[in-house]
PDB file of N, CA and C in Angstrom:
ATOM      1  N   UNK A   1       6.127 -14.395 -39.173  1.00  0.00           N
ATOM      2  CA  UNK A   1       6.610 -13.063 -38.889  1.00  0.00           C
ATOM      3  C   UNK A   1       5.566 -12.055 -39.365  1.00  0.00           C
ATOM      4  N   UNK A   2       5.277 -10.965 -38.499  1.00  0.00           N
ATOM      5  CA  UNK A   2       4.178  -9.702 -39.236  1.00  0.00           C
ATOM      6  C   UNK A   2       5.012  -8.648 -39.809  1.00  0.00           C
ATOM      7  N   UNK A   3       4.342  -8.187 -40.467  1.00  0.00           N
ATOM      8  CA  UNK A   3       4.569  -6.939 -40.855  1.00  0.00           C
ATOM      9  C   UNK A   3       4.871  -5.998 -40.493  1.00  0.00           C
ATOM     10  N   UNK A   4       5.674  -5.292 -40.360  1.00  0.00           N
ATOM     11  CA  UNK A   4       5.842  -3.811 -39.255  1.00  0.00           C
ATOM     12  C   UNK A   4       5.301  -2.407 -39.845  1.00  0.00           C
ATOM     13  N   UNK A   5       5.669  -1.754 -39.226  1.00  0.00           N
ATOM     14  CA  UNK A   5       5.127  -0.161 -40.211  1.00  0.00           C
ATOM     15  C   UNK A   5       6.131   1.002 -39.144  1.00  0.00           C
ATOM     16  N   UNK A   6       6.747   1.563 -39.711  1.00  0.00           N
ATOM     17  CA  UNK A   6       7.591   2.765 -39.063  1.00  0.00           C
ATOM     18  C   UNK A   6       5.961   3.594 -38.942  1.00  0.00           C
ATOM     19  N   UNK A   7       6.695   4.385 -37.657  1.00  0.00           N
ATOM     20  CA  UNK A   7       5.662   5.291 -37.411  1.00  0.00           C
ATOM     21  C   UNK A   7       6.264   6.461 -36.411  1.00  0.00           C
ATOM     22  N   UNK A   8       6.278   7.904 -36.129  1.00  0.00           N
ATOM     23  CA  UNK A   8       7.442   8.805 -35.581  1.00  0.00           C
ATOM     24  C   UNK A   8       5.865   9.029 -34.188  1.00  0.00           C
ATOM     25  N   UNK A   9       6.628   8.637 -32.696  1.00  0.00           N
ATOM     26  CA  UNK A   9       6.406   9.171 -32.261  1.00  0.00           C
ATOM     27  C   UNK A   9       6.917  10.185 -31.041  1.00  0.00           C
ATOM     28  N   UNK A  10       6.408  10.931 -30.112  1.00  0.00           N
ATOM     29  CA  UNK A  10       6.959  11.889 -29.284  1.00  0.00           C
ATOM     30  C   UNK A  10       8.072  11.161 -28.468  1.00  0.00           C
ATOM     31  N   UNK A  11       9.517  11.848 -28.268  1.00  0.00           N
ATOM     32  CA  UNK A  11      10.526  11.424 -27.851  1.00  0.00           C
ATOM     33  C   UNK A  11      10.457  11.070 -26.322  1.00  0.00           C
ATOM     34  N   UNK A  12       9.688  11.520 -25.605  1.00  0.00           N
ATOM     35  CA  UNK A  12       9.550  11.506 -24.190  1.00  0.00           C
ATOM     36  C   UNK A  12       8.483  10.076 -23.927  1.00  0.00           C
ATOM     37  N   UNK A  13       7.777  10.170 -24.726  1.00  0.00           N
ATOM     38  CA  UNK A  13       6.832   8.490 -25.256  1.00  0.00           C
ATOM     39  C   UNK A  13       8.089   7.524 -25.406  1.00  0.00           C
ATOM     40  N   UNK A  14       9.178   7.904 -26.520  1.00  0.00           N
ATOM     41  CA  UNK A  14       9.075   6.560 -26.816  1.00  0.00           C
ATOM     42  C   UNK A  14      10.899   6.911 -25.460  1.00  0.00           C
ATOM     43  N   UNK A  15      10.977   7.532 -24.848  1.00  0.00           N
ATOM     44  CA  UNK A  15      12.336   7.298 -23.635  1.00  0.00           C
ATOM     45  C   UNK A  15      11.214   6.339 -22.450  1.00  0.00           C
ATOM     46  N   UNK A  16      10.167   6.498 -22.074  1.00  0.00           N
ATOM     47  CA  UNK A  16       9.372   5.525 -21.127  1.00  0.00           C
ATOM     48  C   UNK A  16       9.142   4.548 -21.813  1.00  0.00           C
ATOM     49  N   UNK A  17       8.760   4.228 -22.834  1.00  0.00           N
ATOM     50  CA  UNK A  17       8.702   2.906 -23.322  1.00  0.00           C
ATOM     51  C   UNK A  17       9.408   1.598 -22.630  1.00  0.00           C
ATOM     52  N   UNK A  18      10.839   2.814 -22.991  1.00  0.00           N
ATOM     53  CA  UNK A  18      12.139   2.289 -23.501  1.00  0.00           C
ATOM     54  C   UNK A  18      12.556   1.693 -21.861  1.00  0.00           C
ATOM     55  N   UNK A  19      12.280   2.953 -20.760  1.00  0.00           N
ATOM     56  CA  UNK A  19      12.429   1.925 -19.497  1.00  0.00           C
ATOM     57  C   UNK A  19      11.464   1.209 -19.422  1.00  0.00           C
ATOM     58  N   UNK A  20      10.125   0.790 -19.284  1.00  0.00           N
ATOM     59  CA  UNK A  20       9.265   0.445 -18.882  1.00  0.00           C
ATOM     60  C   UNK A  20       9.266  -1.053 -19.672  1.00  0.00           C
ATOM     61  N   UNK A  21       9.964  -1.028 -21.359  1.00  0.00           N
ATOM     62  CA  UNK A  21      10.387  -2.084 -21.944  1.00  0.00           C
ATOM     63  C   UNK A  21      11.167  -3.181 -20.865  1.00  0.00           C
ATOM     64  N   UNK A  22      12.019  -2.714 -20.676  1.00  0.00           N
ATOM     65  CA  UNK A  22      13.659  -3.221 -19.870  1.00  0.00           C
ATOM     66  C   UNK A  22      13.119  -3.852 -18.483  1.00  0.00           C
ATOM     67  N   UNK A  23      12.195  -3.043 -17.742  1.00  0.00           N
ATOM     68  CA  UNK A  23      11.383  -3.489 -16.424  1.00  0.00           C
ATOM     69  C   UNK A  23      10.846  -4.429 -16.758  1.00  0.00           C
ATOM     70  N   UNK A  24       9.875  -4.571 -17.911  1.00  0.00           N
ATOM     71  CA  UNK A  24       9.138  -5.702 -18.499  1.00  0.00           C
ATOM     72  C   UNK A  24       9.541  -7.049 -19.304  1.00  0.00           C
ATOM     73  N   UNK A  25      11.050  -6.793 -19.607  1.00  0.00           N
ATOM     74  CA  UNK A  25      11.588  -7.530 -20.470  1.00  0.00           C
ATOM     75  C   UNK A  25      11.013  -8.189 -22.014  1.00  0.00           C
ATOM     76  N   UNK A  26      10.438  -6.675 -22.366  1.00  0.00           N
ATOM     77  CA  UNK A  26       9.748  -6.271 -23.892  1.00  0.00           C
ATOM     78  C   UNK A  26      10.847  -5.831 -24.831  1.00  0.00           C
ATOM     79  N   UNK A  27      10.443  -5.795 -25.938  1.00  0.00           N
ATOM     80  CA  UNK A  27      11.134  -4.766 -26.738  1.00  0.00           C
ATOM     81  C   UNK A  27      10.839  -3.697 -26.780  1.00  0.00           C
ATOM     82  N   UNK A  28      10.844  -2.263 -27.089  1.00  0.00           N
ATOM     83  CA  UNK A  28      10.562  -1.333 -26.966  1.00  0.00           C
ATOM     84  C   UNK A  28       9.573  -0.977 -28.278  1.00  0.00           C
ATOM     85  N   UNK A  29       9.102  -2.168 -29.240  1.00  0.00           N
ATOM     86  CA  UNK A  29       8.235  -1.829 -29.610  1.00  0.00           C
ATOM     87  C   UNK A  29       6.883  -3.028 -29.652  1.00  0.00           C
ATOM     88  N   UNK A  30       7.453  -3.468 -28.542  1.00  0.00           N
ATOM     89  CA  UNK A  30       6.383  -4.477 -28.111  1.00  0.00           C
ATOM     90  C   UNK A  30       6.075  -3.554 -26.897  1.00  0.00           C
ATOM     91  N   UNK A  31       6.609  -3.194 -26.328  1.00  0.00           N
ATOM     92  CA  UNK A  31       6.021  -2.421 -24.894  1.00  0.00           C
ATOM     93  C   UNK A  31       4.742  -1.477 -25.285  1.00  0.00           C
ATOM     94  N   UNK A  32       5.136  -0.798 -26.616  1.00  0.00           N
ATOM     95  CA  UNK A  32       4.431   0.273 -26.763  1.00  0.00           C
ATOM     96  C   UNK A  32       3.198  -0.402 -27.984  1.00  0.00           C
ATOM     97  N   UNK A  33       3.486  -1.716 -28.128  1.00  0.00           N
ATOM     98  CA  UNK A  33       2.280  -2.707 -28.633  1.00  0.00           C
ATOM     99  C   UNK A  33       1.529  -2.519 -27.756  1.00  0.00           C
ATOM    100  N   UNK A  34       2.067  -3.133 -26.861  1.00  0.00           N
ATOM    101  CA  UNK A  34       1.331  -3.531 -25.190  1.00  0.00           C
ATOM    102  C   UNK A  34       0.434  -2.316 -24.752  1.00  0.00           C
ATOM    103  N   UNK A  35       1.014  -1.058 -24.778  1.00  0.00           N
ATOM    104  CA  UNK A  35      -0.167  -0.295 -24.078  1.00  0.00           C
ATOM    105  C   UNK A  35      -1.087   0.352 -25.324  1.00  0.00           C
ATOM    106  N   UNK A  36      -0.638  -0.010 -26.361  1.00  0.00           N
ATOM    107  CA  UNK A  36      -1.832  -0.025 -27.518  1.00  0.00           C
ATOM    108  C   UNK A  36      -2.989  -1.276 -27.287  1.00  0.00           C
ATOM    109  N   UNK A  37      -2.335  -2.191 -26.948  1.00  0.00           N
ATOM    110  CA  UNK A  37      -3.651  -3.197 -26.861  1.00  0.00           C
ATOM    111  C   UNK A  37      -4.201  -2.920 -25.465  1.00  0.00           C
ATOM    112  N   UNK A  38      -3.510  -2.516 -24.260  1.00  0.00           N
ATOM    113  CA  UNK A  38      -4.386  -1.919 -22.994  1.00  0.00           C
ATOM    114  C   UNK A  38      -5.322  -1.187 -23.536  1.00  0.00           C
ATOM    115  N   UNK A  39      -4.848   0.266 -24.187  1.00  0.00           N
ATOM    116  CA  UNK A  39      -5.974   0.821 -24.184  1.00  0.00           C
ATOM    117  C   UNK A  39      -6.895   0.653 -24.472  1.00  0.00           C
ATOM    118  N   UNK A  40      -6.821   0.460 -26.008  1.00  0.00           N
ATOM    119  CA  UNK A  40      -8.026  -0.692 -26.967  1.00  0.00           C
ATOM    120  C   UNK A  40      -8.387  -1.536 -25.803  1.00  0.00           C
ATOM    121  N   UNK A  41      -8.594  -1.980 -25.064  1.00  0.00           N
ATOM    122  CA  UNK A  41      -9.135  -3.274 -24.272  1.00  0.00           C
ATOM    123  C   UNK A  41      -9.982  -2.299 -23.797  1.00  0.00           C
ATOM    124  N   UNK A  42      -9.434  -1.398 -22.595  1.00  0.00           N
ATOM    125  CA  UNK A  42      -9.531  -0.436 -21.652  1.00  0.00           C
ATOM    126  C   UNK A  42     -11.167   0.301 -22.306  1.00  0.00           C
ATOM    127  N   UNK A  43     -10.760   1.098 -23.662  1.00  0.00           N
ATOM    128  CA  UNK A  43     -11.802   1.777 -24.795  1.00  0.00           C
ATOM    129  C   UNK A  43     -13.370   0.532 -24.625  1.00  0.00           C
ATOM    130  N   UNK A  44     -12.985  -0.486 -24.718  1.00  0.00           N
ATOM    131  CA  UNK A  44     -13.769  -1.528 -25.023  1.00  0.00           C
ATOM    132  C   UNK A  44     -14.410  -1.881 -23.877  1.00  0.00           C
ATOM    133  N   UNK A  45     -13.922  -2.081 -22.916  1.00  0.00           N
ATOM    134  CA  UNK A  45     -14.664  -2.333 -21.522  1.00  0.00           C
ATOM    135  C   UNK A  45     -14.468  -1.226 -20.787  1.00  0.00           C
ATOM    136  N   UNK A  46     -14.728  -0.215 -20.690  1.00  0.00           N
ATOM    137  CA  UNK A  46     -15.111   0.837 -20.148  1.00  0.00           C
ATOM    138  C   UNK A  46     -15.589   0.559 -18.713  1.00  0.00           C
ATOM    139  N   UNK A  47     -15.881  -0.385 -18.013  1.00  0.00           N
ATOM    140  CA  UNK A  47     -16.452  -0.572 -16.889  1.00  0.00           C
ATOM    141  C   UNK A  47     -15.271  -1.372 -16.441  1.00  0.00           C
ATOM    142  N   UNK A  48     -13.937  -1.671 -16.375  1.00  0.00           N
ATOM    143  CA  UNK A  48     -13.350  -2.379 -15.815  1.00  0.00           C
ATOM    144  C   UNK A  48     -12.272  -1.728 -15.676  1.00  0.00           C
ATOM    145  N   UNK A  49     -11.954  -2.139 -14.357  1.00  0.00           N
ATOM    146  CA  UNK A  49     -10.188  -0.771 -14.411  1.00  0.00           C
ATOM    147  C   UNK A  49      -9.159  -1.100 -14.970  1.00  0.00           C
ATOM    148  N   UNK A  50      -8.428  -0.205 -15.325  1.00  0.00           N
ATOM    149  CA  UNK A  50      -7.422  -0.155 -16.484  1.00  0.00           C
ATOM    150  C   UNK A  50      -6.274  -1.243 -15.860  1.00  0.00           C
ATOM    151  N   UNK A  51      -5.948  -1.569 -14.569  1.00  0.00           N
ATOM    152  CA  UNK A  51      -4.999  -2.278 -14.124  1.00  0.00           C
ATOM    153  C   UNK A  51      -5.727  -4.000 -13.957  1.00  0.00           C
ATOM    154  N   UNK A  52      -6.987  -3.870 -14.663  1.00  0.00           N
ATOM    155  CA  UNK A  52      -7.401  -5.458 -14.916  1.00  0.00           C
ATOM    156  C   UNK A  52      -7.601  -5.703 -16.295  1.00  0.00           C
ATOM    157  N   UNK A  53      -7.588  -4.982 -16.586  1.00  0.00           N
ATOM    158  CA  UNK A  53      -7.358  -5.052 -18.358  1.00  0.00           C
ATOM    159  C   UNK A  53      -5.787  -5.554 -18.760  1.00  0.00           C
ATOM    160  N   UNK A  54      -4.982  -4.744 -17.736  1.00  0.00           N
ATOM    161  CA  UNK A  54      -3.583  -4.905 -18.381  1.00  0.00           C
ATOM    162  C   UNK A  54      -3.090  -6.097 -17.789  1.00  0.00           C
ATOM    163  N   UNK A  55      -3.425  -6.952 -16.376  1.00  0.00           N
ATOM    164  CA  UNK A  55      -3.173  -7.815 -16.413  1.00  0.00           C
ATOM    165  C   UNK A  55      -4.135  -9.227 -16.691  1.00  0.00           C
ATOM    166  N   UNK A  56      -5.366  -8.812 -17.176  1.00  0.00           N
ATOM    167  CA  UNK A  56      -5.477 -10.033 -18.086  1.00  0.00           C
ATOM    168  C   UNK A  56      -5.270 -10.093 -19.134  1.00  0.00           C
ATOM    169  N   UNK A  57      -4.576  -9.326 -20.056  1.00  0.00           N
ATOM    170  CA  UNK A  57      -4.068  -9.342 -21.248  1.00  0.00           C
ATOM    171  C   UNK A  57      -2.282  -9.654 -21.145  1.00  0.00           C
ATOM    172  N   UNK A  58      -1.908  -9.674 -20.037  1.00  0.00           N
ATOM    173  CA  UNK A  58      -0.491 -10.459 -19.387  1.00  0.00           C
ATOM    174  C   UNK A  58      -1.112 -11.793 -19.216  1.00  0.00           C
ATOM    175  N   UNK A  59      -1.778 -12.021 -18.637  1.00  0.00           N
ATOM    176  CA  UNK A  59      -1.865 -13.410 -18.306  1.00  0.00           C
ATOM    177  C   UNK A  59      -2.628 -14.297 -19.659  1.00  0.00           C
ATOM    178  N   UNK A  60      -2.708 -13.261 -20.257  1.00  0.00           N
ATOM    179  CA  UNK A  60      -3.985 -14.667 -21.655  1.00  0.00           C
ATOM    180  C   UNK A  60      -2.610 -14.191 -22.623  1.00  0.00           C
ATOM    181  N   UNK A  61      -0.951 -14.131 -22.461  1.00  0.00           N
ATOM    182  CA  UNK A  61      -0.149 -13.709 -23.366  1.00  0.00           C
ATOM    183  C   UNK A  61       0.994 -14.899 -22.379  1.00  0.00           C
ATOM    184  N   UNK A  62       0.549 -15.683 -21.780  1.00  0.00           N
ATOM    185  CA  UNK A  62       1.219 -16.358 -20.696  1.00  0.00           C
ATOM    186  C   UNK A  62       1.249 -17.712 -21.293  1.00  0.00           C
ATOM    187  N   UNK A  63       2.274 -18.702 -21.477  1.00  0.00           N
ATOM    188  CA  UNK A  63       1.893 -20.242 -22.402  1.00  0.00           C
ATOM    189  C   UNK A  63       1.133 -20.960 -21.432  1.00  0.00           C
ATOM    190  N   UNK A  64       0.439 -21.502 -21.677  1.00  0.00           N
ATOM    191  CA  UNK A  64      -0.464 -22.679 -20.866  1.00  0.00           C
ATOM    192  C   UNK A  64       0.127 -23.281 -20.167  1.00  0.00           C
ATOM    193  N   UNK A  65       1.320 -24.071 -19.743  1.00  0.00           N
ATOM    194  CA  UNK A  65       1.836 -24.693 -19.320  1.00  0.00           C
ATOM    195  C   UNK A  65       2.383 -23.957 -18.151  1.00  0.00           C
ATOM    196  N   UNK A  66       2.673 -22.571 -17.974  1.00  0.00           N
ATOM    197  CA  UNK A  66       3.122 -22.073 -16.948  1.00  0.00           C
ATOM    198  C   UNK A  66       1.700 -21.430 -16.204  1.00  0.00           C
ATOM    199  N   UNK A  67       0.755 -21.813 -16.828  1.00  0.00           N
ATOM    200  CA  UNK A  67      -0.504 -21.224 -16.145  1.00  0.00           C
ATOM    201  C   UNK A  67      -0.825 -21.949 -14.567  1.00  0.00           C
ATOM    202  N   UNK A  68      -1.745 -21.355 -13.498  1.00  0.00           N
ATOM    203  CA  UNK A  68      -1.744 -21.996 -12.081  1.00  0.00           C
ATOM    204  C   UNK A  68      -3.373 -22.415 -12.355  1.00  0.00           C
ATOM    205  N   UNK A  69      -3.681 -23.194 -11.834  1.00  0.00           N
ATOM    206  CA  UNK A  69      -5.460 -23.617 -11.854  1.00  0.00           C
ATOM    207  C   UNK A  69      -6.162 -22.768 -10.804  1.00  0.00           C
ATOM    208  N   UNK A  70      -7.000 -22.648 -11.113  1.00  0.00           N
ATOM    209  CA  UNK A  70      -7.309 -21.696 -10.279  1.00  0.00           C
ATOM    210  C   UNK A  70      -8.458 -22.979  -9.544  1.00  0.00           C
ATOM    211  N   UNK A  71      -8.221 -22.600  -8.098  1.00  0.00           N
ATOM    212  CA  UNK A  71      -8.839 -23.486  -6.797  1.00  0.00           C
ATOM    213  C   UNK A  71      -9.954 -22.309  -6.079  1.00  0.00           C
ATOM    214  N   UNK A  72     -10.879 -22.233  -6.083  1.00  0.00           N
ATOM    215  CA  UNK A  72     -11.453 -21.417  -5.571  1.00  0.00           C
ATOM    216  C   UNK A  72     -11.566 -21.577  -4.056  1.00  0.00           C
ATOM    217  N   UNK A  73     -11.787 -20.336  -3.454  1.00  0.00           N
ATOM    218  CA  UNK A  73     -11.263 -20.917  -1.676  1.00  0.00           C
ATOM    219  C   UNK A  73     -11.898 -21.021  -0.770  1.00  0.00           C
ATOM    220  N   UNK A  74     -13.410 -21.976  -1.258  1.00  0.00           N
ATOM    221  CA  UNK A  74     -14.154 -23.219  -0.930  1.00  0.00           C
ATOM    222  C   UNK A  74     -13.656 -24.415  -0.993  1.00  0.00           C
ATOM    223  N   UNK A  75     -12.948 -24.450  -1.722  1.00  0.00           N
ATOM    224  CA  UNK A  75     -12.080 -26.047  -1.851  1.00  0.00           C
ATOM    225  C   UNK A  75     -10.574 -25.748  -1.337  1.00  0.00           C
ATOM    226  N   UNK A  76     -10.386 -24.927  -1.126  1.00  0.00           N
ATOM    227  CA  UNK A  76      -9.035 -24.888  -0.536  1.00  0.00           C
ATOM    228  C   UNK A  76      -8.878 -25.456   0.928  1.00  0.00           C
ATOM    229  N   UNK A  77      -7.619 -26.441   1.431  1.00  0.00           N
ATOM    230  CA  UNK A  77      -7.890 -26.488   2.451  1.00  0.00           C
ATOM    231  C   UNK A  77      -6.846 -25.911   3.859  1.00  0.00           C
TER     232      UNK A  77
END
């Protein structure tokens, strides 16, 4: 288990969270984990768009076992 830390932020922040949680089937302070680690990603690779950041940080948060192999589509037939 981690550690948590209270922290107050803007009410209109944390009411989107709060749907965007429920769409995602997050908690509402995992949601707002989540676009803390987008951005940080986002900050960090600066050359990559923000909607490939957020879903490879969905998919490397995905268990292995439900992962697909990827077939490149030269070998596909």
């Amino acid at each position: 288990m981690s550690a948590t830390t209270s922290i107050r932020i803007d009410q209109t922040l944390y009411n989107q969270a709060k749907v965007d949680a429920a769409a995602e089937h997050r908690t509402i302070a995992g949601q707002i984990e989540f676009w803390a680690k987008v951005g940080r990603a986002a900050l960090d690779n600066p050359d990559l768009p923000v909607s490939f950041v957020a879903e490879a940080l969905v998919s490397m948060a995905e268990p292995r076992e439900d992962a697909t192999p990827f077939v490149p589509r030269s070998r596909q037939q």
